[in-house]
Protein backbone atom coordinates (compact mmCIF):
# COMPACT_ATOMS: atom_id res chain seq x y z
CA UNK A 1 -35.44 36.27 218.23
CA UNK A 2 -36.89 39.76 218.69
CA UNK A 3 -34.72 41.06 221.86
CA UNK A 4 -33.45 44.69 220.94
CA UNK A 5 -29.82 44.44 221.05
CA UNK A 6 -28.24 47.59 220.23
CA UNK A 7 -25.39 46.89 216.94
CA UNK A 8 -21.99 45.85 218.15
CA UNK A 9 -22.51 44.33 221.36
CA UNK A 10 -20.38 41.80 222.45
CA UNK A 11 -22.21 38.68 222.96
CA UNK A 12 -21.04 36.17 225.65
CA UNK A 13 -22.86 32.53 225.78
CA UNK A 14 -26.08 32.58 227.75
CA UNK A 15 -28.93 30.50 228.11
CA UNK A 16 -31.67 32.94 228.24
CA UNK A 17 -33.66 33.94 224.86
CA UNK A 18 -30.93 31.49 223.15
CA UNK A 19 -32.31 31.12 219.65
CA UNK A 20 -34.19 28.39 218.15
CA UNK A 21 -34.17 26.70 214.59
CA UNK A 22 -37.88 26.97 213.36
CA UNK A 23 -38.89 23.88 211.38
CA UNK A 24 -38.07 21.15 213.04
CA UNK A 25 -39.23 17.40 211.64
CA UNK A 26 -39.41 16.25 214.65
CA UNK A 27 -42.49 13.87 215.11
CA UNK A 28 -43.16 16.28 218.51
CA UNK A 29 -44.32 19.12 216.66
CA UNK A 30 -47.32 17.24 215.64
CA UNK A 31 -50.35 17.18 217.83
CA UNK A 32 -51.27 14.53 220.32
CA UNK A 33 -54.91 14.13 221.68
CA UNK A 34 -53.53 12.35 224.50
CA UNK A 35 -50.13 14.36 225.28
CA UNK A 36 -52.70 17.78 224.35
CA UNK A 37 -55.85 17.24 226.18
CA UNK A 38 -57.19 19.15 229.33
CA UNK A 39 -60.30 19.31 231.13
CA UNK A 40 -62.64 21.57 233.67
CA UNK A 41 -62.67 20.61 237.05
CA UNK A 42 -61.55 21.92 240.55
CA UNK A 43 -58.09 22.69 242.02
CA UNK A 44 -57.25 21.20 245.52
CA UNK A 45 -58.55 23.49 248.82
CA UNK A 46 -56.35 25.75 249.35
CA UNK A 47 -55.01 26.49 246.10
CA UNK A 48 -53.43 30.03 245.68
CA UNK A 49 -54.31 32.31 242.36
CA UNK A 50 -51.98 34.96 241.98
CA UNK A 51 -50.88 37.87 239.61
CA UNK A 52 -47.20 39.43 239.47
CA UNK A 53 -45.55 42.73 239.20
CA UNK A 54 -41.89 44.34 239.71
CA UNK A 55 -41.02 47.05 241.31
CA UNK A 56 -39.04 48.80 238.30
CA UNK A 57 -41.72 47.46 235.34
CA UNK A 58 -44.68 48.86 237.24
CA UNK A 59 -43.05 52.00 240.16
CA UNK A 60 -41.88 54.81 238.33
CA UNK A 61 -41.41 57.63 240.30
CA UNK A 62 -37.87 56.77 239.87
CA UNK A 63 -36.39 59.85 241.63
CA UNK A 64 -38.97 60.84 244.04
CA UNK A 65 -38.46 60.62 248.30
CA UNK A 66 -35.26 60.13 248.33
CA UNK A 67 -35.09 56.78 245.95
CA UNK A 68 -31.78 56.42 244.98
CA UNK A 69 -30.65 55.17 241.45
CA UNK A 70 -30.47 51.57 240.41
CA UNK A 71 -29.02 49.94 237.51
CA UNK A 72 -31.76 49.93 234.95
CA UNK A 73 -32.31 53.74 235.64
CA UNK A 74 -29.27 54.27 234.51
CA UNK A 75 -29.03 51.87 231.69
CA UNK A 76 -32.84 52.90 230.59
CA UNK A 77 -31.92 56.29 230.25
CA UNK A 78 -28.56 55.99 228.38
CA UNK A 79 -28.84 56.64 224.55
CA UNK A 80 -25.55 56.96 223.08
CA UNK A 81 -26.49 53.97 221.64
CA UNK A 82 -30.04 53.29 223.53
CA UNK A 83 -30.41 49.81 225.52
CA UNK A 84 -34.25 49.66 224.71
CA UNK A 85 -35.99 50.05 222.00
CA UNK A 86 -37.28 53.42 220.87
CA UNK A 87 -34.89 54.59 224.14
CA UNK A 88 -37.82 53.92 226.58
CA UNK A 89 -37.11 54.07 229.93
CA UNK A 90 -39.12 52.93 232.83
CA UNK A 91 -38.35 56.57 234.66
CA UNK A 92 -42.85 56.81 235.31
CA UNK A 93 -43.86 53.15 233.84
CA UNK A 94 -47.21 52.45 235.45
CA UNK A 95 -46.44 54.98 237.99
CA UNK A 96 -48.02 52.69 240.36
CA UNK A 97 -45.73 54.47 243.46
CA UNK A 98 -49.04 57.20 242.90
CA UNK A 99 -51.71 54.53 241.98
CA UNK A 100 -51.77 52.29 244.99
CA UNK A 101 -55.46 52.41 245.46
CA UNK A 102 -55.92 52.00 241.79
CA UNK A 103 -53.38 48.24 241.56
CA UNK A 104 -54.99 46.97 244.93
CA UNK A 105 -59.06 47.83 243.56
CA UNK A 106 -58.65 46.28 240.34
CA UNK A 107 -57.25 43.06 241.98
CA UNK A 108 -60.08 42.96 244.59
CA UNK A 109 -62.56 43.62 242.03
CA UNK A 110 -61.66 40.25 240.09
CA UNK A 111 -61.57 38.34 243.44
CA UNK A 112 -57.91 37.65 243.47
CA UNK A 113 -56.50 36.93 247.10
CA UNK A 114 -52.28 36.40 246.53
CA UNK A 115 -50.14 39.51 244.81
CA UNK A 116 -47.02 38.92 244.05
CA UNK A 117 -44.36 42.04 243.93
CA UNK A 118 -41.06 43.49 244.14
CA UNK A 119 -39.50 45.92 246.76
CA UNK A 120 -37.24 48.48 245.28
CA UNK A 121 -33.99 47.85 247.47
CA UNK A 122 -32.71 51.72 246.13
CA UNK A 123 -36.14 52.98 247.58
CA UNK A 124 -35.58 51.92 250.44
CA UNK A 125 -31.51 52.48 250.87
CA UNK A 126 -30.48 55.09 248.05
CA UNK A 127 -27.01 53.89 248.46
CA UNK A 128 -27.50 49.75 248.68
CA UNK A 129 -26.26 49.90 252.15
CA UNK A 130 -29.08 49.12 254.71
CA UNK A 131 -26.52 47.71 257.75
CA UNK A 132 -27.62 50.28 261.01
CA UNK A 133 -24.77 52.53 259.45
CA UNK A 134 -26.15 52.82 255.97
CA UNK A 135 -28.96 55.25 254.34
CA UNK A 136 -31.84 54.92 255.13
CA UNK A 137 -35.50 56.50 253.23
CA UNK A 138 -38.30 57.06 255.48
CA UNK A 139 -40.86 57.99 252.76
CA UNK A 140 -39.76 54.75 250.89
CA UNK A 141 -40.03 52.77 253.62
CA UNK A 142 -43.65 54.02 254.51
CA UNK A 143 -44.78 53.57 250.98
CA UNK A 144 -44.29 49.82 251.58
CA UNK A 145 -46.10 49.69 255.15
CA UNK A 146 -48.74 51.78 253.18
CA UNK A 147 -49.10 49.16 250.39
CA UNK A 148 -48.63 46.34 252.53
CA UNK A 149 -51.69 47.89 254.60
CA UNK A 150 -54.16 48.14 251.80
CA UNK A 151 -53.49 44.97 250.38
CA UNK A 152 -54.30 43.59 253.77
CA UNK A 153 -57.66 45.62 253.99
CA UNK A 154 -58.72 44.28 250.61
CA UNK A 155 -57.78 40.60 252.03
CA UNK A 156 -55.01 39.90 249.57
CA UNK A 157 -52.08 38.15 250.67
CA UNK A 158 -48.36 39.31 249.65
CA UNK A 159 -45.58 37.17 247.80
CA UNK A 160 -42.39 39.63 248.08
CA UNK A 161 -39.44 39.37 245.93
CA UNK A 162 -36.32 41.42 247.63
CA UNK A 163 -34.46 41.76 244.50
CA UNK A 164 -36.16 41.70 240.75
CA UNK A 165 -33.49 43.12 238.82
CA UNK A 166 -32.96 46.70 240.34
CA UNK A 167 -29.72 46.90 242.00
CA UNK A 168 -28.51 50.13 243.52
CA UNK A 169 -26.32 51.44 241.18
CA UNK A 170 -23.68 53.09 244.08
CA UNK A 171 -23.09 48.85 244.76
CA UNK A 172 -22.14 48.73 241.01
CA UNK A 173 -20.03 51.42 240.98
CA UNK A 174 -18.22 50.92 243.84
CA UNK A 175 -17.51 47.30 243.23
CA UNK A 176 -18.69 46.09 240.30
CA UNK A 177 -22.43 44.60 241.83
CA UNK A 178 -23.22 41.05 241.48
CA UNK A 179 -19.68 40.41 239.72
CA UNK A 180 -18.33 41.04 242.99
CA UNK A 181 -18.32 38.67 245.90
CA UNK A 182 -19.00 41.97 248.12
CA UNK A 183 -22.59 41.75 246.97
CA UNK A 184 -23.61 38.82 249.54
CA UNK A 185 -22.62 40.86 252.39
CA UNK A 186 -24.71 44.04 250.87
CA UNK A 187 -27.58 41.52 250.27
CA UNK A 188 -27.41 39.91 253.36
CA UNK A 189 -28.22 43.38 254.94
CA UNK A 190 -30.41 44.30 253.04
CA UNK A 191 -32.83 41.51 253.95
CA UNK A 192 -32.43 41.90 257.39
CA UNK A 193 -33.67 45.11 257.23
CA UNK A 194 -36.32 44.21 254.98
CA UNK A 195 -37.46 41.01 257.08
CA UNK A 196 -36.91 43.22 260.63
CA UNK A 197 -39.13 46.01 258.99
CA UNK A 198 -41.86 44.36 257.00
CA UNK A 199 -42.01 40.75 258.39
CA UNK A 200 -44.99 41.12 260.67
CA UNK A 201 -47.15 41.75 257.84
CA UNK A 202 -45.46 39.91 255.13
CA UNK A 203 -45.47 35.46 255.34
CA UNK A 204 -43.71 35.03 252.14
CA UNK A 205 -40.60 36.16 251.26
CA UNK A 206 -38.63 35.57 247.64
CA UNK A 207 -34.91 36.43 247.77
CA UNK A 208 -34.15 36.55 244.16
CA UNK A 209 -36.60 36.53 241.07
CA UNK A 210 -34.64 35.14 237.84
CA UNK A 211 -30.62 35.59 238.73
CA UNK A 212 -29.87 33.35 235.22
CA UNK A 213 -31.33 36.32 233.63
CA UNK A 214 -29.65 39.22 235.55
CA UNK A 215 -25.93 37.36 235.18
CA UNK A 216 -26.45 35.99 231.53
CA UNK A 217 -27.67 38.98 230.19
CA UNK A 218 -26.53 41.78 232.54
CA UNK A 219 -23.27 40.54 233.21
CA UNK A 220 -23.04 38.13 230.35
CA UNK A 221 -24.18 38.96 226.89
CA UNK A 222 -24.19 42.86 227.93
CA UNK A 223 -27.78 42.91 226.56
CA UNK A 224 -29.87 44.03 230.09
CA UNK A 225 -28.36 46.44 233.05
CA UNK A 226 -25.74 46.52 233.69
CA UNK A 227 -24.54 45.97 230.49
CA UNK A 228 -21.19 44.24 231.30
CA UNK A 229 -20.30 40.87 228.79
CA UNK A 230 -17.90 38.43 229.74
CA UNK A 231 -17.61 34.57 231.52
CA UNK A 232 -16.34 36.15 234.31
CA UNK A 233 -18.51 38.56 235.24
CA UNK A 234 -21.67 36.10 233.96
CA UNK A 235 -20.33 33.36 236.03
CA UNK A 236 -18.92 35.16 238.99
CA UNK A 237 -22.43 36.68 239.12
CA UNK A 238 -23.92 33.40 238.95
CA UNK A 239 -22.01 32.07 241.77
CA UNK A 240 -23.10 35.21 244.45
CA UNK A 241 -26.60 34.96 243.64
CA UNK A 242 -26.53 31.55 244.96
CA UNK A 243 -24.79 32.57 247.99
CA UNK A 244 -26.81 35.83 248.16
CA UNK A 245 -29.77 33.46 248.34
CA UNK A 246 -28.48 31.06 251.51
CA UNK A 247 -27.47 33.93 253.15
CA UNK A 248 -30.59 35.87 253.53
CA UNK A 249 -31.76 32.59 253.90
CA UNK A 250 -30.26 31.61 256.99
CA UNK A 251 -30.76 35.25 258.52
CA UNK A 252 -34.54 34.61 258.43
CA UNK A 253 -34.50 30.88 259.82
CA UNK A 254 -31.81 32.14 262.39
CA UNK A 255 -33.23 35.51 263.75
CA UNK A 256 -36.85 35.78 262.59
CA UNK A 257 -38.78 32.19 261.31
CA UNK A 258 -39.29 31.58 264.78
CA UNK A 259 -40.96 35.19 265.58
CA UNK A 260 -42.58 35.82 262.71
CA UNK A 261 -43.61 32.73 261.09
CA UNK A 262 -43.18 33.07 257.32
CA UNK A 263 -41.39 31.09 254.20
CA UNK A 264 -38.52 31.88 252.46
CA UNK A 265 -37.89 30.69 249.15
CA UNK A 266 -36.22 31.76 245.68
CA UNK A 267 -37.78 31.89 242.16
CA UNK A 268 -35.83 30.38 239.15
CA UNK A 269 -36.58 30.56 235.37
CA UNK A 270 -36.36 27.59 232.84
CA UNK A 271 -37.78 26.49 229.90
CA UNK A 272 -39.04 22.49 229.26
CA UNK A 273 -36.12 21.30 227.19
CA UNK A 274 -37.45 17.89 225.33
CA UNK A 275 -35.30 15.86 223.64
CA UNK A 276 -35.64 16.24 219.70
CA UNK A 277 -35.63 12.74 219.56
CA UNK A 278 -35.37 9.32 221.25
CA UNK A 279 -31.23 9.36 220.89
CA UNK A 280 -29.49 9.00 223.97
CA UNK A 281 -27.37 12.30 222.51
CA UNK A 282 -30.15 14.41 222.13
CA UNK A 283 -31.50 13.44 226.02
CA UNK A 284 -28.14 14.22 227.42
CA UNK A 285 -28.33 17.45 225.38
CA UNK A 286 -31.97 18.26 227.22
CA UNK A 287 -29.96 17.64 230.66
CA UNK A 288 -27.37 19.50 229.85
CA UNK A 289 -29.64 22.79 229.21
CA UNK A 290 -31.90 21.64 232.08
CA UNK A 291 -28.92 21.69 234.21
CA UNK A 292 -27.47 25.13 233.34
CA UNK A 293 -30.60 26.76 233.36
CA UNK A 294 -32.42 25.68 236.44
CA UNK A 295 -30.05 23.25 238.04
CA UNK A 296 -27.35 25.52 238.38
CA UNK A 297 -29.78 27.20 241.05
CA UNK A 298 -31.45 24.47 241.91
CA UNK A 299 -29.30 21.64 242.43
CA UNK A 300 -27.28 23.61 245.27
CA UNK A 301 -30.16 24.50 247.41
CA UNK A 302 -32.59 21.32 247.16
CA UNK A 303 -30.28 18.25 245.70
CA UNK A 304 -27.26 18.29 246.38
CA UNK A 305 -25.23 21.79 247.64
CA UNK A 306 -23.16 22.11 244.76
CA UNK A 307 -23.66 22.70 241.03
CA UNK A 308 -24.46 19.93 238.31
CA UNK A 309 -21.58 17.64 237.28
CA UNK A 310 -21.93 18.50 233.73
CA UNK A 311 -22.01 22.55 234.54
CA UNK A 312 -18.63 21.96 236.85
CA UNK A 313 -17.30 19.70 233.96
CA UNK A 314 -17.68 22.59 231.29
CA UNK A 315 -17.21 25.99 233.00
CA UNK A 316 -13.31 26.19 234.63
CA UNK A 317 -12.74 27.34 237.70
CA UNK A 318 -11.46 30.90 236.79
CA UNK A 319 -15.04 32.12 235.47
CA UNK A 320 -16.98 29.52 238.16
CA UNK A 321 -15.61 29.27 241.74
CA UNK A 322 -16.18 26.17 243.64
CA UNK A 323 -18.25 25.68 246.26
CA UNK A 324 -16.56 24.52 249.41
CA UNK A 325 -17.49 21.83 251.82
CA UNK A 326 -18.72 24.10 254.09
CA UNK A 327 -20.44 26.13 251.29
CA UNK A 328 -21.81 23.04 249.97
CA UNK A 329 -23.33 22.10 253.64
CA UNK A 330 -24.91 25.44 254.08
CA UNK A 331 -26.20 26.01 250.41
CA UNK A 332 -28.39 22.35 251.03
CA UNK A 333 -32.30 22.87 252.14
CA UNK A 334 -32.16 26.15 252.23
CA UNK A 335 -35.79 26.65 250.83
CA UNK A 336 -39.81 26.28 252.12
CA UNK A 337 -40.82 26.29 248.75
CA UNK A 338 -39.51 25.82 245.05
CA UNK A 339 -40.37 29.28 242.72
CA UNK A 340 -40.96 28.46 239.38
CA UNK A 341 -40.68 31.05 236.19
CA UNK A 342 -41.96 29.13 233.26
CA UNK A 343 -43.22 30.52 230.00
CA UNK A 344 -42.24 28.34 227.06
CA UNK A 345 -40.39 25.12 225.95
CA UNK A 346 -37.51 24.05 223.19
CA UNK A 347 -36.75 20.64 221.71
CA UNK A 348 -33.08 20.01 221.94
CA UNK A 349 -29.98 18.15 219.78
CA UNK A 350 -26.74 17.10 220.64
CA UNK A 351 -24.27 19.93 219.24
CA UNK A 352 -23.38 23.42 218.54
CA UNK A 353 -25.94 24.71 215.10
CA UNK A 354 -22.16 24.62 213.61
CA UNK A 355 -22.36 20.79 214.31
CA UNK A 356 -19.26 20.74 216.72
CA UNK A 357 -19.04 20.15 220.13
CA UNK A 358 -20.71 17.63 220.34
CA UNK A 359 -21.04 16.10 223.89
CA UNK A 360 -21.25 19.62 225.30
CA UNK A 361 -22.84 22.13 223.73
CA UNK A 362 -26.58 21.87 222.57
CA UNK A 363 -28.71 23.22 219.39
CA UNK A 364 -32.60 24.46 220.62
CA UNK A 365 -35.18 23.41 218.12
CA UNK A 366 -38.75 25.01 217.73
CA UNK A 367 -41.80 23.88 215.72
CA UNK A 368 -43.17 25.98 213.15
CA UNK A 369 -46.90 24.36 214.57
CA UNK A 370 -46.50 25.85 217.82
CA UNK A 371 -48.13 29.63 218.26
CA UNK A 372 -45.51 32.69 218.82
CA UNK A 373 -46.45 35.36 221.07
CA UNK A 374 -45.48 39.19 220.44
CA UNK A 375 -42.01 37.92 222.35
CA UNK A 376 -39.63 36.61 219.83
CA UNK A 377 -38.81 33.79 222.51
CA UNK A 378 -41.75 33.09 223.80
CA UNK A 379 -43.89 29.82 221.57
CA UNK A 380 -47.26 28.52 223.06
CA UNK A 381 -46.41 25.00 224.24
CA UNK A 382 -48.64 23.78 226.87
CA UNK A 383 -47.77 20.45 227.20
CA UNK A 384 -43.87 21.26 228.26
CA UNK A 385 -45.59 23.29 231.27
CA UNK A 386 -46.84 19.63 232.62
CA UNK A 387 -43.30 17.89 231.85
CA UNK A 388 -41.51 20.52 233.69
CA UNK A 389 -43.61 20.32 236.42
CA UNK A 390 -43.17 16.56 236.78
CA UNK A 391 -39.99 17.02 236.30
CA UNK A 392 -39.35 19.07 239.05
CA UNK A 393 -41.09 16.85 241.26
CA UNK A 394 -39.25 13.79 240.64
CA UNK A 395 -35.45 15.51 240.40
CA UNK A 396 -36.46 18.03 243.57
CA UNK A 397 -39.43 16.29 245.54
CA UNK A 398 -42.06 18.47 245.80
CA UNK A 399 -43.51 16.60 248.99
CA UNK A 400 -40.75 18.37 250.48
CA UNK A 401 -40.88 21.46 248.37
CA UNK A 402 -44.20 22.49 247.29
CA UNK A 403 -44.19 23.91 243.87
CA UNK A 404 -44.85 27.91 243.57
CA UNK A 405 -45.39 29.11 239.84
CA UNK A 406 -44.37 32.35 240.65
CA UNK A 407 -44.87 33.69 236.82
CA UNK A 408 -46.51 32.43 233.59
CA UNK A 409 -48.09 34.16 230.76
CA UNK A 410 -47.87 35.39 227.24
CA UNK A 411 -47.06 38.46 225.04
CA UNK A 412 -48.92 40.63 222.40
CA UNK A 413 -46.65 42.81 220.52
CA UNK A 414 -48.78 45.27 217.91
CA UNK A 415 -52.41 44.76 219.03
CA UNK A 416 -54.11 48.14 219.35
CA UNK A 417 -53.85 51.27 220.91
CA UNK A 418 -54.45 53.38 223.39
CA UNK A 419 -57.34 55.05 221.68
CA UNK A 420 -58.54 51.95 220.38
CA UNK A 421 -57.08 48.54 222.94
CA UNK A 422 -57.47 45.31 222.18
CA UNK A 423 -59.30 43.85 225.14
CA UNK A 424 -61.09 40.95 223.44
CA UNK A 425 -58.02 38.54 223.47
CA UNK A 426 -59.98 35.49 223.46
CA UNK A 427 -56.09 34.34 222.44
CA UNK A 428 -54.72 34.89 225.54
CA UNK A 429 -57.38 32.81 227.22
CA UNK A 430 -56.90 29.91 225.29
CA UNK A 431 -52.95 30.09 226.45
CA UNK A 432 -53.93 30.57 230.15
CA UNK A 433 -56.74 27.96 229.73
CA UNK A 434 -54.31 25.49 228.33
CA UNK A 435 -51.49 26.04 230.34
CA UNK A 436 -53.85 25.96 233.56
CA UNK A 437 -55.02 22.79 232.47
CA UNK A 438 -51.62 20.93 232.03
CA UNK A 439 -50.78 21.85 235.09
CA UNK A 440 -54.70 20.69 236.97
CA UNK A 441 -53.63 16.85 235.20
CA UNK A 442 -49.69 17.16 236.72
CA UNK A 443 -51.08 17.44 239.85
CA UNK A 444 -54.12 14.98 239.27
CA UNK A 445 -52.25 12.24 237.37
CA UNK A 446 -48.62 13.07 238.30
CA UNK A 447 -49.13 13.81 242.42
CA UNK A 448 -46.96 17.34 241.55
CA UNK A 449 -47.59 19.27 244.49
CA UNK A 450 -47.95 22.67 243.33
CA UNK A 451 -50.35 25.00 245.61
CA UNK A 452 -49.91 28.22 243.94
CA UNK A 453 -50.55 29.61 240.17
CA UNK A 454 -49.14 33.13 239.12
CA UNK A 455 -49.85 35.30 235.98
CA UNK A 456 -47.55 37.57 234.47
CA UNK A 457 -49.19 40.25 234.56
CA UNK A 458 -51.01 42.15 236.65
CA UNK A 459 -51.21 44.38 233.87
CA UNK A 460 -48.94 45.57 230.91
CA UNK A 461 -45.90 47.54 232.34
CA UNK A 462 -42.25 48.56 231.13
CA UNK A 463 -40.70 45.19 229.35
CA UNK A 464 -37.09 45.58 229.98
CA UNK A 465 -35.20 46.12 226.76
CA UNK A 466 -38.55 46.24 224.40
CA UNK A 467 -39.72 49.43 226.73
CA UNK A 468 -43.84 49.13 226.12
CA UNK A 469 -44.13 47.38 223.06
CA UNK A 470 -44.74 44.28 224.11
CA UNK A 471 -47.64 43.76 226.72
CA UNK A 472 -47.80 40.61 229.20
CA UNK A 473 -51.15 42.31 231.15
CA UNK A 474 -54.41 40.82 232.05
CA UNK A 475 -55.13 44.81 232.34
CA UNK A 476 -54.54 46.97 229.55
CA UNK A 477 -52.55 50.04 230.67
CA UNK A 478 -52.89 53.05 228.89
CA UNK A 479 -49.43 54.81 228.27
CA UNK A 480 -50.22 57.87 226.57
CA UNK A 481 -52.15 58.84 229.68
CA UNK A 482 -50.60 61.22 232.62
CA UNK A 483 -52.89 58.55 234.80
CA UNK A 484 -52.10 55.50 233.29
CA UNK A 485 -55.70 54.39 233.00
CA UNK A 486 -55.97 50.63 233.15
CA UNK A 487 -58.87 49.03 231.22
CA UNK A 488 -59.64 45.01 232.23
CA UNK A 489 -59.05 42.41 229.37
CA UNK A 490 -61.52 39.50 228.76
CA UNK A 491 -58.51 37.23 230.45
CA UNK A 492 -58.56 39.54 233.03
CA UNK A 493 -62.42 38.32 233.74
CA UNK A 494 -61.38 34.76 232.80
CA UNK A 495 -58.70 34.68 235.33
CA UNK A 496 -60.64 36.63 238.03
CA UNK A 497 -63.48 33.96 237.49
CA UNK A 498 -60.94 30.95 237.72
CA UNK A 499 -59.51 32.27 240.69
CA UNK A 500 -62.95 32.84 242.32
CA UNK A 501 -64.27 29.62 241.86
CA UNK A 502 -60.95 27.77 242.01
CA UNK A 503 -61.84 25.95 239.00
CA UNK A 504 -60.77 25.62 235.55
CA UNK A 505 -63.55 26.17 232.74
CA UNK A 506 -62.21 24.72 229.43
CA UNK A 507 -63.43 26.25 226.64
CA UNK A 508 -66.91 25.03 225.77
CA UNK A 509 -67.95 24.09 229.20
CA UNK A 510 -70.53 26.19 231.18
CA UNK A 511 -71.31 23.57 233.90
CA UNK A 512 -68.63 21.78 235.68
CA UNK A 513 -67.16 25.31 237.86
CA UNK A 514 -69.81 27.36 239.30
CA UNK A 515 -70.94 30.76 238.16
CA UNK A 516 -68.93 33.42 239.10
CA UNK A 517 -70.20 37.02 238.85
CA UNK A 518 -67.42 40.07 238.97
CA UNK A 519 -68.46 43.39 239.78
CA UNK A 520 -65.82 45.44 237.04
CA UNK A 521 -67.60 49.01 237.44
């Protein structure tokens, strides 16, 4: 695994970027025509193509009108040791805060219609407190009417994520953040404000992008912002984020569904976690994962209102409070839609890679077959993409909760320059192409409803704890440059094309989608 973790950091168990065993024997590593194969063809009417951003990776301008600072400023910018590699920080990023015009023309020229991005709660209340008593920034709040206007002039629909990572850092200091049950309140506030100020021009709202990764690693493993390692804090974390969620969502359905007409939903991460082989050991091991992961979100708001049985039978009650009845009754339904992070898969075995604990603990397997992006974590495995979308359908029903796939995509890590970038990545297509059409036969053979497909990335933009080394973007941005030129990719075209037509061209084929001509000037 190639996550930057600076030497002597206390490490805390966490699910996220959890290392895999290359090599395995399993007979799954070995291709399968039928598991493998995709074809061209159409997505249902209707279908929603989208790219992704967040509001730290891509902003900058991190001290500019009044933004107050949030928890990766600070942990960017500390080097005594430094948190990212080569002590990057994300202090100008993309500086997109200056390049509105610039992000909105290069989506409109490649005919995409759905952007997906972040608000930056400290932008908009320095301090974290947005209640009618708290701080206020006008220019911060503008910025967003002003973004939210010129996507709507270039016809492109907004997907906003309230929190992706960037927590004030005055709420961390003064209580400890997302460790702190104070939090929900904060949150709570802060969506209000948000859904009072921006709802009339924004139908999609996504409370939390990811909270496995900002408790297991921020308040976990001590490996992201900000920076703490523990079970407490990781699970204590865990447990707000959930009620963060049914809090903001019940202020929308309560005080503004009715006015304003939007959906509400929340965006979880997981891998597809197959079972290394046909034991029953090694399946319970894959549910075990699967429930940690995704279900510890998931099985609260659409199943059931609590947490998995096997997460309650493993965590005690001093790192993991308990859900009450009432908690439980209020946590259930409280999503329009179910947000999906996917990227990769891991086969699984019963046991800890010591060989103990069995029953409990879990070993992740990779294959040495499958293609590794410029992420350490991050292996090529299409086929996992379909299984965890069918999974999702039949544990979560998505009849009742369409499927959003709020982020997927792949890494390069060492390809170019800015005088000379790699923008032939005829690589990166076949990943998209592949993973685009696993998902065309879920929802043609398995009935998954899924209605909307997003890349990660718009383009390439400040990777948490590997700074700008590695680079997720359809659009190759140019970080030696005061501007931050951005320069289209051949997947860029691909995807623009895909999107246009709303149909998938495998590899080969130049006459099941129709043409599609991009004006990229």
């Amino acid at each position: 695994m190639k996550l930057f973790v600076p030497i002597g950091t206390a490490v805390a168990w966490h699910s996220t970027y959890q290392d895999v065993e290359l090599g395995s024997e399993s007979a799954k590593c070995q291709p399968d025509p039928d598991r493998d194969s995709i074809t061209s063809g159409e997505f249902p009417k209707g279908f929603k193509w989208s790219f992704a951003t967040a509001a730290y990776q891509i902003e900058g301008a991190y001290d500019k009108d009044g933004k107050g600072q949030n928890i990766w400023d600070k942990f960017s910018n500390e080097n005594n040791p430094c948190h990212v590699e080569d002590c990057q920080n994300g202090n100008d990023a993309c500086k997109s805060y200056m390049n509105m015009d610039r992000d909105v023309g290069n989506m409109a020229k490649l005919g995409i219609e759905n952007y997906r991005f972040s608000f930056s709660w400290a932008r908009l209340c320095p301090k974290g407190k947005c209640g009618v008593t708290g701080e206020h920034s006008a220019a911060g709040i503008k910025h967003y009417h002003d973004f939210l206007d010129k996507l709507q002039a270039a016809n492109i629909e907004p997907f906003v994520t309230l929190y992706h990572w960037d927590l004030p850092q005055a709420l961390q200091d003064e209580y400890g953040g997302w460790a702190n049950e104070t939090v929900v309140d904060d949150f709570g506030d802060y969506a209000r404000f948000v859904f009072q100020e921006y709802g009339d021009k924004v139908k999609n709202w996504i409370t939390l992008n990811e909270s496995e990764v900002v408790c297991d690693l921020g308040y976990g493993a001590g490996f992201f912002a900000p920076g703490l390692t523990g079970w407490g804090p990781q699970f204590h974390c865990r447990h707000h984020t959930v009620l963060a969620h049914v809090k903001a969502y019940h202020i929308y359905d309560s005080e503004f569904r009715a006015r304003q007409g939007g959906r509400i939903g929340i965006t979880m991460n997981t891998n597809w976690y197959e079972p290394n082989s046909d034991l029953q050991a090694d399946k319970d091991a894959s549910q075990r994962w699967m429930d940690d992961q995704l279900g510890f979100w998931a099985d609260p708001i659409y199943r059931t209102g609590d947490y998995p049985p096997s997460v309650l039978a493993r965590i005690p009650d001093w790192a993991l409070p308990r859900m009450t009845d009432e908690q439980k009754k209020l946590n259930l339904g409280t999503a329009d839609f179910f947000g999906l992070n996917h990227y990769t898969t891991s086969l699984v075995k019963d046991c800890d890679n010591n060989g103990n604990n069995c029953g409990s603990s879990w070993t992740g397997l990779g294959c040495s077959e499958w293609p590794q992006a410029g992420s350490g974590w991050l292996f090529s495995v299409p086929w996992g993409f379909r299984r965890i979308l069918s999974y999702i359908d039949q544990t979560y029903d998505s009849n009742k909760y369409p499927i959003f796939v709020t982020e997927n995509g792949i890494s390069s890590r060492g390809n170019g320059t800015d005088l000379n970038p790699e923008l032939d990545d005829a690589w990166r297509i076949h990943h998209y192409t592949n993973y685009i059409g696993q998902m065309k036969r879920a929802i043609e053979e398995d009935k998954v409803n899924v209605q909307v497909y997003t890349a990660w990335s718009l383009m390439d933009n400040f990777e948490w704890t590997t700074g700008y080394h590695e680079r997720f973007g359809l659009m190759w941005t140019n970080f030696t440059s005061d501007e931050r030129h951005t320069y289209f990719k051949d997947s860029a075209r691909f995807f623009g094309r895909t999107a246009m037509t709303n149909c998938l061209s495998v590899e080969g084929d130049t006459s099941t989608c129709p043409k599609a001509f991009l004006n990229l000037e």
